[in-house]
PDB file of N, CA and C in Angstrom:
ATOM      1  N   UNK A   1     -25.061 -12.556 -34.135  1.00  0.00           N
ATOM      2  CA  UNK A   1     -26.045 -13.496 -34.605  1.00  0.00           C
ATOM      3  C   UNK A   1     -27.373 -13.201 -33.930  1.00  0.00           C
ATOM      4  N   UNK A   2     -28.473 -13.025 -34.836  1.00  0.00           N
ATOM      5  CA  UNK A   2     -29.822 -13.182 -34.025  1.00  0.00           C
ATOM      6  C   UNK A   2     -30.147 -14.567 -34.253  1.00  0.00           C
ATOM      7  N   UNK A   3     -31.071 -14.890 -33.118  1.00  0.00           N
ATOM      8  CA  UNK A   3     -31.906 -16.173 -33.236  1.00  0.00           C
ATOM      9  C   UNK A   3     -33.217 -16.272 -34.248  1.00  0.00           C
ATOM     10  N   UNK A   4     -33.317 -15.013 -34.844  1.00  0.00           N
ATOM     11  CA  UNK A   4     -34.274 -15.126 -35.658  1.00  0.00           C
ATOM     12  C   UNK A   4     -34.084 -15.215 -37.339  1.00  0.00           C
ATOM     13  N   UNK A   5     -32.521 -15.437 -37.302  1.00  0.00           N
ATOM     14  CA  UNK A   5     -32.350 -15.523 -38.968  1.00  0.00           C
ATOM     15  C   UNK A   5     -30.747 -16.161 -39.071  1.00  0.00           C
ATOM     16  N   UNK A   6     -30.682 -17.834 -38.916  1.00  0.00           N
ATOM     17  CA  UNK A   6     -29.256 -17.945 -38.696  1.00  0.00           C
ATOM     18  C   UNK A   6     -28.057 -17.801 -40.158  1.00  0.00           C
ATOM     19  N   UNK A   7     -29.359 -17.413 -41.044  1.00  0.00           N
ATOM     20  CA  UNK A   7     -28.495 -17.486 -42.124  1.00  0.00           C
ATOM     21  C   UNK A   7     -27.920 -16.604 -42.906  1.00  0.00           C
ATOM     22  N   UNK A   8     -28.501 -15.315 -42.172  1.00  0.00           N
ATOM     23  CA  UNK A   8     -27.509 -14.181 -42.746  1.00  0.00           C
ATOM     24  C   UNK A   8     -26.050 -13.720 -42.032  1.00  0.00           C
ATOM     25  N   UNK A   9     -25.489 -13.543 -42.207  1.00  0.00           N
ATOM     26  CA  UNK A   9     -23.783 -13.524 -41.871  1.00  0.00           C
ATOM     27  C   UNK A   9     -23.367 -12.251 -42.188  1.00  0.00           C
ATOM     28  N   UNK A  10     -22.935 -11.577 -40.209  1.00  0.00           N
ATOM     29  CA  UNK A  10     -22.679 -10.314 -40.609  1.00  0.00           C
ATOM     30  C   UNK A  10     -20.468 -10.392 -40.298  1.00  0.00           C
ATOM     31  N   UNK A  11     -20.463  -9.533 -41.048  1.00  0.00           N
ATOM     32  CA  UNK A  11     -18.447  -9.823 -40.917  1.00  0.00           C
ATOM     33  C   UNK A  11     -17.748  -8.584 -39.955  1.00  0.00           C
ATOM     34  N   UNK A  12     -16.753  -8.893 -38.864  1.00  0.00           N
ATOM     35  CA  UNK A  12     -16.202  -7.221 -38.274  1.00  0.00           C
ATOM     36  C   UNK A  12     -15.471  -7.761 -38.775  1.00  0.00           C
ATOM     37  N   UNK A  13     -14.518  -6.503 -38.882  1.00  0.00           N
ATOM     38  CA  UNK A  13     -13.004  -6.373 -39.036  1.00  0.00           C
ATOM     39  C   UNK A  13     -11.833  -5.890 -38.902  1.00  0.00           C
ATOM     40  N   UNK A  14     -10.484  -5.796 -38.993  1.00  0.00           N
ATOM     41  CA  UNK A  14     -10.035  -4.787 -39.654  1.00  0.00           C
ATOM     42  C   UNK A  14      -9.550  -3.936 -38.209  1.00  0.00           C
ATOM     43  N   UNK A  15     -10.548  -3.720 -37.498  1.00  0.00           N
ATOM     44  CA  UNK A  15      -9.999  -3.069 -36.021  1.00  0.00           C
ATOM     45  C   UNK A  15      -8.718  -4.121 -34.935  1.00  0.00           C
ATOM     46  N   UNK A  16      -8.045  -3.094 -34.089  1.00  0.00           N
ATOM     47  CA  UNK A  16      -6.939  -3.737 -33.536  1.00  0.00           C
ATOM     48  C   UNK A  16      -7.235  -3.909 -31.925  1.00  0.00           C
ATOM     49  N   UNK A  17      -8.781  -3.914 -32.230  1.00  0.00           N
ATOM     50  CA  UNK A  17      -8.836  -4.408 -30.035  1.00  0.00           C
ATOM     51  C   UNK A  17     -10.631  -5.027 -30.713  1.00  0.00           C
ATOM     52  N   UNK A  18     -10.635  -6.228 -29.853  1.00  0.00           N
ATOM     53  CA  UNK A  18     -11.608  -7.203 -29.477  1.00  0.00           C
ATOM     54  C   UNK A  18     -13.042  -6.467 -29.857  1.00  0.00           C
ATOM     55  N   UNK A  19     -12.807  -5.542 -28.446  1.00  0.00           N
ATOM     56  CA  UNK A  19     -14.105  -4.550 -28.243  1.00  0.00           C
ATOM     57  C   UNK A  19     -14.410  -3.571 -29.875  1.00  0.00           C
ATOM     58  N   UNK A  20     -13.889  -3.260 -30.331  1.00  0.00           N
ATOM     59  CA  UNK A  20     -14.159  -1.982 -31.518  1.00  0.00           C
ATOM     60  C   UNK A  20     -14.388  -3.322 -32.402  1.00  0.00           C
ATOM     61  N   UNK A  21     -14.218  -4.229 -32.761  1.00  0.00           N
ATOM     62  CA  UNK A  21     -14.856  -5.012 -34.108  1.00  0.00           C
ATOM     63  C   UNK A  21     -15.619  -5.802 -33.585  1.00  0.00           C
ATOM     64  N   UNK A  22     -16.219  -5.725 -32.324  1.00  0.00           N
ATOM     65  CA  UNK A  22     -17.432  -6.602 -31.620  1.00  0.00           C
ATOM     66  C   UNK A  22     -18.593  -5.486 -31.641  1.00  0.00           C
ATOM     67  N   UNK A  23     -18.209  -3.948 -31.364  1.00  0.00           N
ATOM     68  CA  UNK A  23     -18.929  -3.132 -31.776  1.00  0.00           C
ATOM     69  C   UNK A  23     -19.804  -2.770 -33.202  1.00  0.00           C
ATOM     70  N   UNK A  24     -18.780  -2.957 -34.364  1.00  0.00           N
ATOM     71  CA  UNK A  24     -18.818  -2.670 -35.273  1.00  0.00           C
ATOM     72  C   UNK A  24     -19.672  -3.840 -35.690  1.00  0.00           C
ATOM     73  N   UNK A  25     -19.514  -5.175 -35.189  1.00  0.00           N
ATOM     74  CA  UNK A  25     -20.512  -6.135 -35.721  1.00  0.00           C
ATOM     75  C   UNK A  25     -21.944  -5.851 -35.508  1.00  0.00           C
ATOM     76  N   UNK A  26     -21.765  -5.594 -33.958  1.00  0.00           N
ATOM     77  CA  UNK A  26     -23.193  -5.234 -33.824  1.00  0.00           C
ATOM     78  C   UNK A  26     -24.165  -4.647 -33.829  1.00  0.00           C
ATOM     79  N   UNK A  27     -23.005  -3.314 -34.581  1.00  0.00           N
ATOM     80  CA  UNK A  27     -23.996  -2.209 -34.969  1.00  0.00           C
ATOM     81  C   UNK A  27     -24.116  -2.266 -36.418  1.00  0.00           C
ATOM     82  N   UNK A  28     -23.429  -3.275 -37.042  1.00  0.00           N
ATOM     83  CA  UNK A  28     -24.289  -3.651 -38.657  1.00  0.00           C
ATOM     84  C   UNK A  28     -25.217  -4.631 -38.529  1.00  0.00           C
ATOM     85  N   UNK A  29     -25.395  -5.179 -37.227  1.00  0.00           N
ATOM     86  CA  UNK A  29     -26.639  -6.252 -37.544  1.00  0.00           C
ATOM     87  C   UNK A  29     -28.230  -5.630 -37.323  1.00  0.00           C
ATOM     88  N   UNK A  30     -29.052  -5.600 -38.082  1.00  0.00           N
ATOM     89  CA  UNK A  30     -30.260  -4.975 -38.056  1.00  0.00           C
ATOM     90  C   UNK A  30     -30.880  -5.301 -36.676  1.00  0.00           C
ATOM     91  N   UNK A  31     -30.938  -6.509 -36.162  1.00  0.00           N
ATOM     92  CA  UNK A  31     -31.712  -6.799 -35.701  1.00  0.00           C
ATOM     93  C   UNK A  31     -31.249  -6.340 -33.899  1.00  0.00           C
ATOM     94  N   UNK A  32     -32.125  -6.180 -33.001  1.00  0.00           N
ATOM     95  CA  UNK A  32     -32.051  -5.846 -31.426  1.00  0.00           C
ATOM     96  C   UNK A  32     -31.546  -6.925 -30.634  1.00  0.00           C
ATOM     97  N   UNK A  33     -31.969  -7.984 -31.246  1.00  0.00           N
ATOM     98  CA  UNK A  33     -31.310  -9.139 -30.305  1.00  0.00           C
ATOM     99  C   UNK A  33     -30.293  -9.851 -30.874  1.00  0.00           C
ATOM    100  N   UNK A  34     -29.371  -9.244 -31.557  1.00  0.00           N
ATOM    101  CA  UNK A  34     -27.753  -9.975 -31.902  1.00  0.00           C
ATOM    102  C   UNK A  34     -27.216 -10.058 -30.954  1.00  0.00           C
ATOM    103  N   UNK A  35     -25.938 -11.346 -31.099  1.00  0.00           N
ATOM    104  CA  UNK A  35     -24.878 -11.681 -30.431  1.00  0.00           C
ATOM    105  C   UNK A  35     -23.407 -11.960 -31.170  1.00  0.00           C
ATOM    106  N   UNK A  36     -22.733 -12.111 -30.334  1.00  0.00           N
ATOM    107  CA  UNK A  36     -21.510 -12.549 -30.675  1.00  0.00           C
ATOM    108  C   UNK A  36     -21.031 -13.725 -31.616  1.00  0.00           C
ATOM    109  N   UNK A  37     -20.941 -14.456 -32.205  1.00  0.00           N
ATOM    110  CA  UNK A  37     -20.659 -16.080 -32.433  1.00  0.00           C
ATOM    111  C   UNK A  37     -19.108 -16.487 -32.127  1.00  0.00           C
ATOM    112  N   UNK A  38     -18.384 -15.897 -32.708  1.00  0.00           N
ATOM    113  CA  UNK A  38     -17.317 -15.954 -32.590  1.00  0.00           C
ATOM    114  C   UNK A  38     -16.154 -14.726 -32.693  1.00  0.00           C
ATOM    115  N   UNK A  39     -14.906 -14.784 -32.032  1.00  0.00           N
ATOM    116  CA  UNK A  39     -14.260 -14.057 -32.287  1.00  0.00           C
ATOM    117  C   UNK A  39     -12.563 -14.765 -32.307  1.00  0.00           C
ATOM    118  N   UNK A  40     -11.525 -13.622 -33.218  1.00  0.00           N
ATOM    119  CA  UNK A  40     -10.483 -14.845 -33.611  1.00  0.00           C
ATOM    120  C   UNK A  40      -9.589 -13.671 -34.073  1.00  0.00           C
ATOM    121  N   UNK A  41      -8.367 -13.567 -33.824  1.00  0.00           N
ATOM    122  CA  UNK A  41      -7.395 -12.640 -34.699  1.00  0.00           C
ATOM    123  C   UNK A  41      -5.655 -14.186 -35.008  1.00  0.00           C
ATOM    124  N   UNK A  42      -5.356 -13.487 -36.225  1.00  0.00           N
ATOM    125  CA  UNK A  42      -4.264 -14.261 -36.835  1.00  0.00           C
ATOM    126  C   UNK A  42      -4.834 -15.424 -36.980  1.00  0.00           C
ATOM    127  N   UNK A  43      -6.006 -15.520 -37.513  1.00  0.00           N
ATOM    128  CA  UNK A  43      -6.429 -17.400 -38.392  1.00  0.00           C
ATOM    129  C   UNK A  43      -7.724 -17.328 -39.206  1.00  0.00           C
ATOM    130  N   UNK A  44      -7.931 -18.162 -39.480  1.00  0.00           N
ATOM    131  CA  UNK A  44      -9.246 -18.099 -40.457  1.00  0.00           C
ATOM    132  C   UNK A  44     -10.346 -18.763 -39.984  1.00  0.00           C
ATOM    133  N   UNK A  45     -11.530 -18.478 -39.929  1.00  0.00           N
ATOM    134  CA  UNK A  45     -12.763 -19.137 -39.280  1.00  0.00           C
ATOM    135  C   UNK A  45     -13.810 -19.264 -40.458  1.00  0.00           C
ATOM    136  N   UNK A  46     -14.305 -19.991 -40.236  1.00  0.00           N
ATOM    137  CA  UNK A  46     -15.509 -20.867 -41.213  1.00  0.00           C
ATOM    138  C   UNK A  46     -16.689 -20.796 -40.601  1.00  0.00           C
ATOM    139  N   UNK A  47     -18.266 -20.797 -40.627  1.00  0.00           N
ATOM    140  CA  UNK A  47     -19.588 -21.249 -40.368  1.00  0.00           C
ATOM    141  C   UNK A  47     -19.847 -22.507 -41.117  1.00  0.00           C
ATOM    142  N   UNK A  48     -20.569 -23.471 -40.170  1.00  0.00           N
ATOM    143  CA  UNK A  48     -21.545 -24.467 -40.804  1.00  0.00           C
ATOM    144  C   UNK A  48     -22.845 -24.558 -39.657  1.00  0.00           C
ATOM    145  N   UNK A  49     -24.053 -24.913 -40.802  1.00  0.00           N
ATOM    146  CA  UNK A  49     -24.753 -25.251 -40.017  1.00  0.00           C
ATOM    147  C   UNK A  49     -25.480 -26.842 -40.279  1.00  0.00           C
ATOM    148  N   UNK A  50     -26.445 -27.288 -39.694  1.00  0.00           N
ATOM    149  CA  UNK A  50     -27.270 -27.847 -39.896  1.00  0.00           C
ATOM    150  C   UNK A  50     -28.041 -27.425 -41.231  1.00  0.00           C
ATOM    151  N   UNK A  51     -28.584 -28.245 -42.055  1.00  0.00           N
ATOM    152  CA  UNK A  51     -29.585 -28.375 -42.663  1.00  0.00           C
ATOM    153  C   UNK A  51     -30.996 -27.814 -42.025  1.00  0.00           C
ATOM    154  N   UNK A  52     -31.668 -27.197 -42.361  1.00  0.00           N
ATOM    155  CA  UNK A  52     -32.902 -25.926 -41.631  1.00  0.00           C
ATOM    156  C   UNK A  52     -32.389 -25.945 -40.065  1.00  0.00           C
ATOM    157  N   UNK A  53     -31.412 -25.464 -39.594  1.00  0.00           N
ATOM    158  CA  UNK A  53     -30.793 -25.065 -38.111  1.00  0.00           C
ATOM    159  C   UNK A  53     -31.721 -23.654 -37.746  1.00  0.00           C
ATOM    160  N   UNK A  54     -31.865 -23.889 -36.749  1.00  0.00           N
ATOM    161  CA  UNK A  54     -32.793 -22.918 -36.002  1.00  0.00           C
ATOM    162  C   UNK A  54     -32.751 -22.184 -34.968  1.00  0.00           C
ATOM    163  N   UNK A  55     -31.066 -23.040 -34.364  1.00  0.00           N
ATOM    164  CA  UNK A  55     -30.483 -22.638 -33.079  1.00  0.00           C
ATOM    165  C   UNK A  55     -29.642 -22.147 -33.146  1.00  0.00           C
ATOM    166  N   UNK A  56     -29.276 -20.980 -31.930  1.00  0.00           N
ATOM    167  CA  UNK A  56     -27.741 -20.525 -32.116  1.00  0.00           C
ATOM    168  C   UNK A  56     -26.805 -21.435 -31.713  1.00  0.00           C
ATOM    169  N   UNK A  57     -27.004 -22.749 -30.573  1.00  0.00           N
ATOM    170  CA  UNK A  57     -26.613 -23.640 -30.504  1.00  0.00           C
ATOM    171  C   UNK A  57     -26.145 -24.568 -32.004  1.00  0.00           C
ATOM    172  N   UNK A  58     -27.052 -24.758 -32.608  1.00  0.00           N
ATOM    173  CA  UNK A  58     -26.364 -25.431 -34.108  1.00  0.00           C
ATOM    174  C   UNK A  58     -25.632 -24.438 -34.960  1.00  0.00           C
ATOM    175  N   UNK A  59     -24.799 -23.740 -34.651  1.00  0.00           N
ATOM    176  CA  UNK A  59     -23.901 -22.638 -35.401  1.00  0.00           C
ATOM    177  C   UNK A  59     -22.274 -23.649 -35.033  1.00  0.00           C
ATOM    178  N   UNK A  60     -21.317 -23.537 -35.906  1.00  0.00           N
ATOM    179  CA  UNK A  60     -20.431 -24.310 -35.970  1.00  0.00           C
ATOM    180  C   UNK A  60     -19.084 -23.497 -36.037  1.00  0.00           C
ATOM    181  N   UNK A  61     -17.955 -23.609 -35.468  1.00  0.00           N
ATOM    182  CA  UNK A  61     -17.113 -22.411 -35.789  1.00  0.00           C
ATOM    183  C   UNK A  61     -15.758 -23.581 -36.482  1.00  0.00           C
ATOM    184  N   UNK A  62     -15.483 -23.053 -37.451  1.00  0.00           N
ATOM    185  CA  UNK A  62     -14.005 -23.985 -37.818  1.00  0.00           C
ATOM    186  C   UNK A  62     -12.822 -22.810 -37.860  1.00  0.00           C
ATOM    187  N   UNK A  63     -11.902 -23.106 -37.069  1.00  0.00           N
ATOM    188  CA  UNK A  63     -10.879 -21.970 -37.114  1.00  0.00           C
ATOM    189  C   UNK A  63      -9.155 -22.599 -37.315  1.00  0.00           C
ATOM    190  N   UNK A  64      -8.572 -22.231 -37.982  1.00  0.00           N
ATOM    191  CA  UNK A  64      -7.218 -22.684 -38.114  1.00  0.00           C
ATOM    192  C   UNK A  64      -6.693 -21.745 -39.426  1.00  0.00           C
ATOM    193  N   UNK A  65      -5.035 -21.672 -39.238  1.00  0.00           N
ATOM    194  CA  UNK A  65      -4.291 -21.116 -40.061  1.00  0.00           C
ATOM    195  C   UNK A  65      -4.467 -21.395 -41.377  1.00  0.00           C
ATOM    196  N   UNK A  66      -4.803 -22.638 -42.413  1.00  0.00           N
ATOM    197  CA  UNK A  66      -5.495 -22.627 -42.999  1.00  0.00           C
ATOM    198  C   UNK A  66      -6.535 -22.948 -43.297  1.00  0.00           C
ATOM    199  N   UNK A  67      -7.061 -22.048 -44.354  1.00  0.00           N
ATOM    200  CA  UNK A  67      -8.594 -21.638 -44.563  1.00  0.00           C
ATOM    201  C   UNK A  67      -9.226 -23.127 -44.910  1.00  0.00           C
ATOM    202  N   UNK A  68      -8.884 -23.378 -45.740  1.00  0.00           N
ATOM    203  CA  UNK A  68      -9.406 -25.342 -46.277  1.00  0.00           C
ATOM    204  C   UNK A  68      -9.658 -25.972 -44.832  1.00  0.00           C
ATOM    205  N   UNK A  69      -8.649 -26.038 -44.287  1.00  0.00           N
ATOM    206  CA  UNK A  69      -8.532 -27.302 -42.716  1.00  0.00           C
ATOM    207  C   UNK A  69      -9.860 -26.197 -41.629  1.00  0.00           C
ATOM    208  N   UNK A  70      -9.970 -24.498 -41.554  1.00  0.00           N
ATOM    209  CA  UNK A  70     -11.106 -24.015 -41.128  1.00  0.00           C
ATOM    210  C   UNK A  70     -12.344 -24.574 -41.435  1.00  0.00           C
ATOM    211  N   UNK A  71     -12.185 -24.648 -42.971  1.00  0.00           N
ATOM    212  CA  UNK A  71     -13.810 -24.915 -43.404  1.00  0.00           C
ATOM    213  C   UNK A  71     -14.068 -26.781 -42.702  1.00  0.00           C
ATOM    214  N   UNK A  72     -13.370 -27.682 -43.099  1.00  0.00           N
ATOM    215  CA  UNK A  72     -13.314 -28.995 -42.853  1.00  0.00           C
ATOM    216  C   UNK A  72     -13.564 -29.100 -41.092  1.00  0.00           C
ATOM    217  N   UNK A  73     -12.688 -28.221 -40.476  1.00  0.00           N
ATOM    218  CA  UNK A  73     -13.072 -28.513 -39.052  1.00  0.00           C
ATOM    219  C   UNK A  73     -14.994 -28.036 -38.982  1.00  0.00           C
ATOM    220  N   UNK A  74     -15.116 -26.864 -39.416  1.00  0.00           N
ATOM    221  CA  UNK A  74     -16.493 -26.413 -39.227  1.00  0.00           C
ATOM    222  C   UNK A  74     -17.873 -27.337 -39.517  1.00  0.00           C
ATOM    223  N   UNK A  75     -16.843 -27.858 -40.625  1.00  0.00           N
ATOM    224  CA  UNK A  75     -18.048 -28.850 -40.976  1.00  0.00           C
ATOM    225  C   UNK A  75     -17.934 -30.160 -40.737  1.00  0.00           C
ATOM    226  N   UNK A  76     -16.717 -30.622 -40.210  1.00  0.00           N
ATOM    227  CA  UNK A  76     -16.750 -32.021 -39.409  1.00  0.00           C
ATOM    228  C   UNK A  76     -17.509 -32.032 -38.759  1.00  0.00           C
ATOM    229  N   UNK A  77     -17.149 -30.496 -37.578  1.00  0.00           N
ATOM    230  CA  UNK A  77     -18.399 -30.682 -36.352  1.00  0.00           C
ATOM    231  C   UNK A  77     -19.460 -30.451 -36.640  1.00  0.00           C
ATOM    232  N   UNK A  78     -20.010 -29.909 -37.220  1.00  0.00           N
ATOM    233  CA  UNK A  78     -21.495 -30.248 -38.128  1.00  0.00           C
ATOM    234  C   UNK A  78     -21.854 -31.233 -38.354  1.00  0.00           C
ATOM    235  N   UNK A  79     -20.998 -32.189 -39.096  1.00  0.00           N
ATOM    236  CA  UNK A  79     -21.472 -33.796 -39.603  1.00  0.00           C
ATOM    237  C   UNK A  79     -21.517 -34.906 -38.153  1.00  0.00           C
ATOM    238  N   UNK A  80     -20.697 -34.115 -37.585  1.00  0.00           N
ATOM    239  CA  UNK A  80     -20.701 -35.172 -36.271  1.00  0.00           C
ATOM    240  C   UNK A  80     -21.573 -35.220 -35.160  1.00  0.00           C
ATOM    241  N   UNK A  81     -22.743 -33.705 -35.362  1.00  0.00           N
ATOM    242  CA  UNK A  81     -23.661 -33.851 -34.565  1.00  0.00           C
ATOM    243  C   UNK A  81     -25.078 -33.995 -35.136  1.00  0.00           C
ATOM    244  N   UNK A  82     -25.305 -33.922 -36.371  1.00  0.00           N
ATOM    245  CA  UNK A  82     -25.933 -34.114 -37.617  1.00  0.00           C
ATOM    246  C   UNK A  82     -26.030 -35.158 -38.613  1.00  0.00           C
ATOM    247  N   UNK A  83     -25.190 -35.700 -39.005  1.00  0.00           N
ATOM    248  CA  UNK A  83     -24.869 -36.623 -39.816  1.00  0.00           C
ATOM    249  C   UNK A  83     -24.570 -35.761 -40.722  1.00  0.00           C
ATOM    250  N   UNK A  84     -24.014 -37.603 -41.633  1.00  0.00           N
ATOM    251  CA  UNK A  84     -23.345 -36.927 -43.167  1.00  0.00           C
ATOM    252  C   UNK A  84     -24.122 -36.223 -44.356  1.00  0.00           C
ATOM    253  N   UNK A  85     -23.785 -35.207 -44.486  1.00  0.00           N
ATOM    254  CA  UNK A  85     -24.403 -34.744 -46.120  1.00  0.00           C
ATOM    255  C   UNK A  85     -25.512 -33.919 -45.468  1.00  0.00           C
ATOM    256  N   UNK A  86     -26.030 -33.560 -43.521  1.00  0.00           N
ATOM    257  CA  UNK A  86     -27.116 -32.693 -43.465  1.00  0.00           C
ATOM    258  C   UNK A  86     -26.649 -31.115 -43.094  1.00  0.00           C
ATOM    259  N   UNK A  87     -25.405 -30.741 -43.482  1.00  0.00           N
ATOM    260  CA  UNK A  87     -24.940 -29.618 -43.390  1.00  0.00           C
ATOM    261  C   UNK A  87     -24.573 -28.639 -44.249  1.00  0.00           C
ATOM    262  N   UNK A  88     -24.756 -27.417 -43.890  1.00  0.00           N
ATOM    263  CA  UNK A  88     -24.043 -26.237 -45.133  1.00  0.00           C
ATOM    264  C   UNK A  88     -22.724 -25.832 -44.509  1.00  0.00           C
ATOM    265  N   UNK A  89     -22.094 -24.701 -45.697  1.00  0.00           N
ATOM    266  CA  UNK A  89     -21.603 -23.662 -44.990  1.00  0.00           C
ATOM    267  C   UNK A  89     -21.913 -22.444 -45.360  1.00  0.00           C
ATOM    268  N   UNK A  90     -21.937 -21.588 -44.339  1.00  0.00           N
ATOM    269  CA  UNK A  90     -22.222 -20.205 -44.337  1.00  0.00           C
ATOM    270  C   UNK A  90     -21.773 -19.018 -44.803  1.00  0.00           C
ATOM    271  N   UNK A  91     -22.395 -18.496 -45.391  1.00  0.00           N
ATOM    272  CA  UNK A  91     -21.303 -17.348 -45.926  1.00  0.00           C
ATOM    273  C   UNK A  91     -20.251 -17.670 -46.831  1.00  0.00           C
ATOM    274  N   UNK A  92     -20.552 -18.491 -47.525  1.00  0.00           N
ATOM    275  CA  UNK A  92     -19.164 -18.694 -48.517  1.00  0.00           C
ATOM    276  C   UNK A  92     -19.495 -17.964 -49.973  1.00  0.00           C
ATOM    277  N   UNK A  93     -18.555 -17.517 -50.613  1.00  0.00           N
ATOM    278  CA  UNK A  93     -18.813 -16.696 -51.653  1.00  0.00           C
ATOM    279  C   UNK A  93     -18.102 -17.813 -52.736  1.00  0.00           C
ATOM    280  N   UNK A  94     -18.528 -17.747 -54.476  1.00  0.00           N
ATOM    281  CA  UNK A  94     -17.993 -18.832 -54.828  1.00  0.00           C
ATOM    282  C   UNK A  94     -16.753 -18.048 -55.722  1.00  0.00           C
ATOM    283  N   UNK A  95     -16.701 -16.404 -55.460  1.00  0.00           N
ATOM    284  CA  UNK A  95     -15.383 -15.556 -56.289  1.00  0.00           C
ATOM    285  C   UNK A  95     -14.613 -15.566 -55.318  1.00  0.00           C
ATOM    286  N   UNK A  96     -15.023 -16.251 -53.967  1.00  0.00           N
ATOM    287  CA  UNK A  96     -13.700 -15.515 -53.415  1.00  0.00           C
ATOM    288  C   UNK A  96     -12.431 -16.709 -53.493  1.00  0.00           C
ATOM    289  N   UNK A  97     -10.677 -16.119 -52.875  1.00  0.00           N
ATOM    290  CA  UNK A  97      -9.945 -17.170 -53.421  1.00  0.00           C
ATOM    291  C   UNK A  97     -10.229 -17.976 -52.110  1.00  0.00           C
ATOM    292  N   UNK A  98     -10.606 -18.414 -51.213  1.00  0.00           N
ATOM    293  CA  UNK A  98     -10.805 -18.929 -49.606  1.00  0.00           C
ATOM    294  C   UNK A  98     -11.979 -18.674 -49.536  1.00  0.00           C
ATOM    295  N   UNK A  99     -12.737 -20.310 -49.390  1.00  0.00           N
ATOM    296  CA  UNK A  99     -13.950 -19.935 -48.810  1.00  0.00           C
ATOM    297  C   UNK A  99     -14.274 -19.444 -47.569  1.00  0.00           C
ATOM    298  N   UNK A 100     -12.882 -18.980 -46.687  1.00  0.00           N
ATOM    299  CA  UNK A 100     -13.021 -18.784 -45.243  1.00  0.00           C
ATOM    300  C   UNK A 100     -12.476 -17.560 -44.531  1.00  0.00           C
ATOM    301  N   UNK A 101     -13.397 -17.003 -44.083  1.00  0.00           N
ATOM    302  CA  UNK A 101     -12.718 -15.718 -43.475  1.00  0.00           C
ATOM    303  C   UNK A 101     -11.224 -15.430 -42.503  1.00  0.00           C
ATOM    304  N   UNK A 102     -10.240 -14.909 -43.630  1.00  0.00           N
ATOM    305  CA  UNK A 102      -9.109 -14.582 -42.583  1.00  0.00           C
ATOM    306  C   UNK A 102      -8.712 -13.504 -41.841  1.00  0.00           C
ATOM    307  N   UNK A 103      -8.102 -13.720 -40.851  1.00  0.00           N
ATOM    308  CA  UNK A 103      -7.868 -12.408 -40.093  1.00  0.00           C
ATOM    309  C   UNK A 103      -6.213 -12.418 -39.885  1.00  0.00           C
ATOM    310  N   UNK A 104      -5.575 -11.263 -40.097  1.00  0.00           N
ATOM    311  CA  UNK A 104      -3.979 -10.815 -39.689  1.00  0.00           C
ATOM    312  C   UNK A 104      -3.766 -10.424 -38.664  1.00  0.00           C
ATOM    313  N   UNK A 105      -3.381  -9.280 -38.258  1.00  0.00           N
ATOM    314  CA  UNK A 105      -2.891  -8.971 -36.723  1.00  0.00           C
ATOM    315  C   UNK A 105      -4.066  -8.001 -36.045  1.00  0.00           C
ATOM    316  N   UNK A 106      -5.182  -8.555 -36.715  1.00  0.00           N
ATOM    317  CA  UNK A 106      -6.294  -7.835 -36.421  1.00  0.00           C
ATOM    318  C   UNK A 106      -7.671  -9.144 -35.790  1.00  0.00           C
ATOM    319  N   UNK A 107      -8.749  -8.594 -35.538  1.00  0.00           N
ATOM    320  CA  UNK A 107      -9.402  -9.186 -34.787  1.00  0.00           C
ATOM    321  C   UNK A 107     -10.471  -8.630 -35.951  1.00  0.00           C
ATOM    322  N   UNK A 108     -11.887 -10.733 -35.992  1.00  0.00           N
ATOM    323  CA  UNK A 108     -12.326 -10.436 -37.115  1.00  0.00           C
ATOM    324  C   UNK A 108     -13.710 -11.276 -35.874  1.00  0.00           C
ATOM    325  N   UNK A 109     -15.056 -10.748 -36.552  1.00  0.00           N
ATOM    326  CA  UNK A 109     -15.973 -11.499 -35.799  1.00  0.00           C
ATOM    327  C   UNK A 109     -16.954 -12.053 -36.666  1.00  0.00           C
ATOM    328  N   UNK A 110     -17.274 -13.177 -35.998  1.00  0.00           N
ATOM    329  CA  UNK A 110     -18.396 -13.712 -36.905  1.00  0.00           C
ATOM    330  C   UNK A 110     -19.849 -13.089 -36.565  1.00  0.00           C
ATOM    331  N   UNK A 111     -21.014 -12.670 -37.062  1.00  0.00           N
ATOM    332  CA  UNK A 111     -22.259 -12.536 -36.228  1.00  0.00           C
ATOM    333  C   UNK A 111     -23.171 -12.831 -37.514  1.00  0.00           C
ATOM    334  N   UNK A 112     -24.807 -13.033 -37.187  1.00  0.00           N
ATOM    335  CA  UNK A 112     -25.285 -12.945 -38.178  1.00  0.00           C
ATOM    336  C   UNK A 112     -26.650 -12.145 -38.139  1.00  0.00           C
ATOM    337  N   UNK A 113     -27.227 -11.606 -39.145  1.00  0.00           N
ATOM    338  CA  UNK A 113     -28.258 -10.524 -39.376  1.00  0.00           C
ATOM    339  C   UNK A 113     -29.504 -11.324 -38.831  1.00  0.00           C
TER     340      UNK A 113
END
C-alpha cells in the first residue's frame, strides 16, 4: 500500500513462503513508498475503507474461511469506526464468484498501488 493512493489494490500470490509473495507485491506496486497491509494463507481477506480515506490507518482487513463473513467483518470494522453507510469495499470485482480474495496452502498479500 502507498499512502498516496489508497484505492488502488495490488494482489501477491500463489508463492509458498511469506517473504516471495511480499516480494512479488512489492515489486508490482509502482510506487517507492509501498507497504505491506496484510498478509494471510488458508482464508479469505477483504478491504474496506472509509468514504474519501486518506490513511493507511483507515484500511480495514476482514479475514475468515468464508469469503461473505471476510467481507462483513471488513466492513463491520469500517462501520464501527465510521458510521453506517460511510464505507466501501476495495477491490471487489462484480464477475467474480467471491467478492473476497482467497488463499489455499499458499500465502496471499494485500497491498495497494
Amino acid at each position: 500500500m502507498t499512502p498516496d493512493n489508497l484505492s488502488s489494490l495490488t494482489w501477491g500470490g500463489g508463492d509458498l513462503s511469506e517473504s516471495a509473495t511480499s516480494t512479488k507485491a512489492l515489486n508490482a506496486c509502482p510506487h517507492s513508498n509501498c507497504r505491506i497491509v496484510a498478509s494471510f494463507a488458508n482464508t479469505c481477506g477483504m478491504v474496506a475503507l472509509p468514504d474519501g480515506g486518506k490513511r493507511i490507518e483507515d484500511v480495514f482487513i476482514g479475514l475468515d474461511d468464508d469469503p461473505e463473513v471476510a467481507i462483513d467483518k471488513a466492513y463491520r470494522s469500517c462501520e464501527q469506526k465510521f458510521g453506517k453507510g460511510r464505507c466501501h469495499y476495495l477491490g471487489r470485482e462484480k464477475s467474480a464468484k467471491h467478492t473476497a480474495f482467497c488463499v489455499g496452502y499458499d500465502y496471499g498479500i494485500y497491498s495497494t498501488k
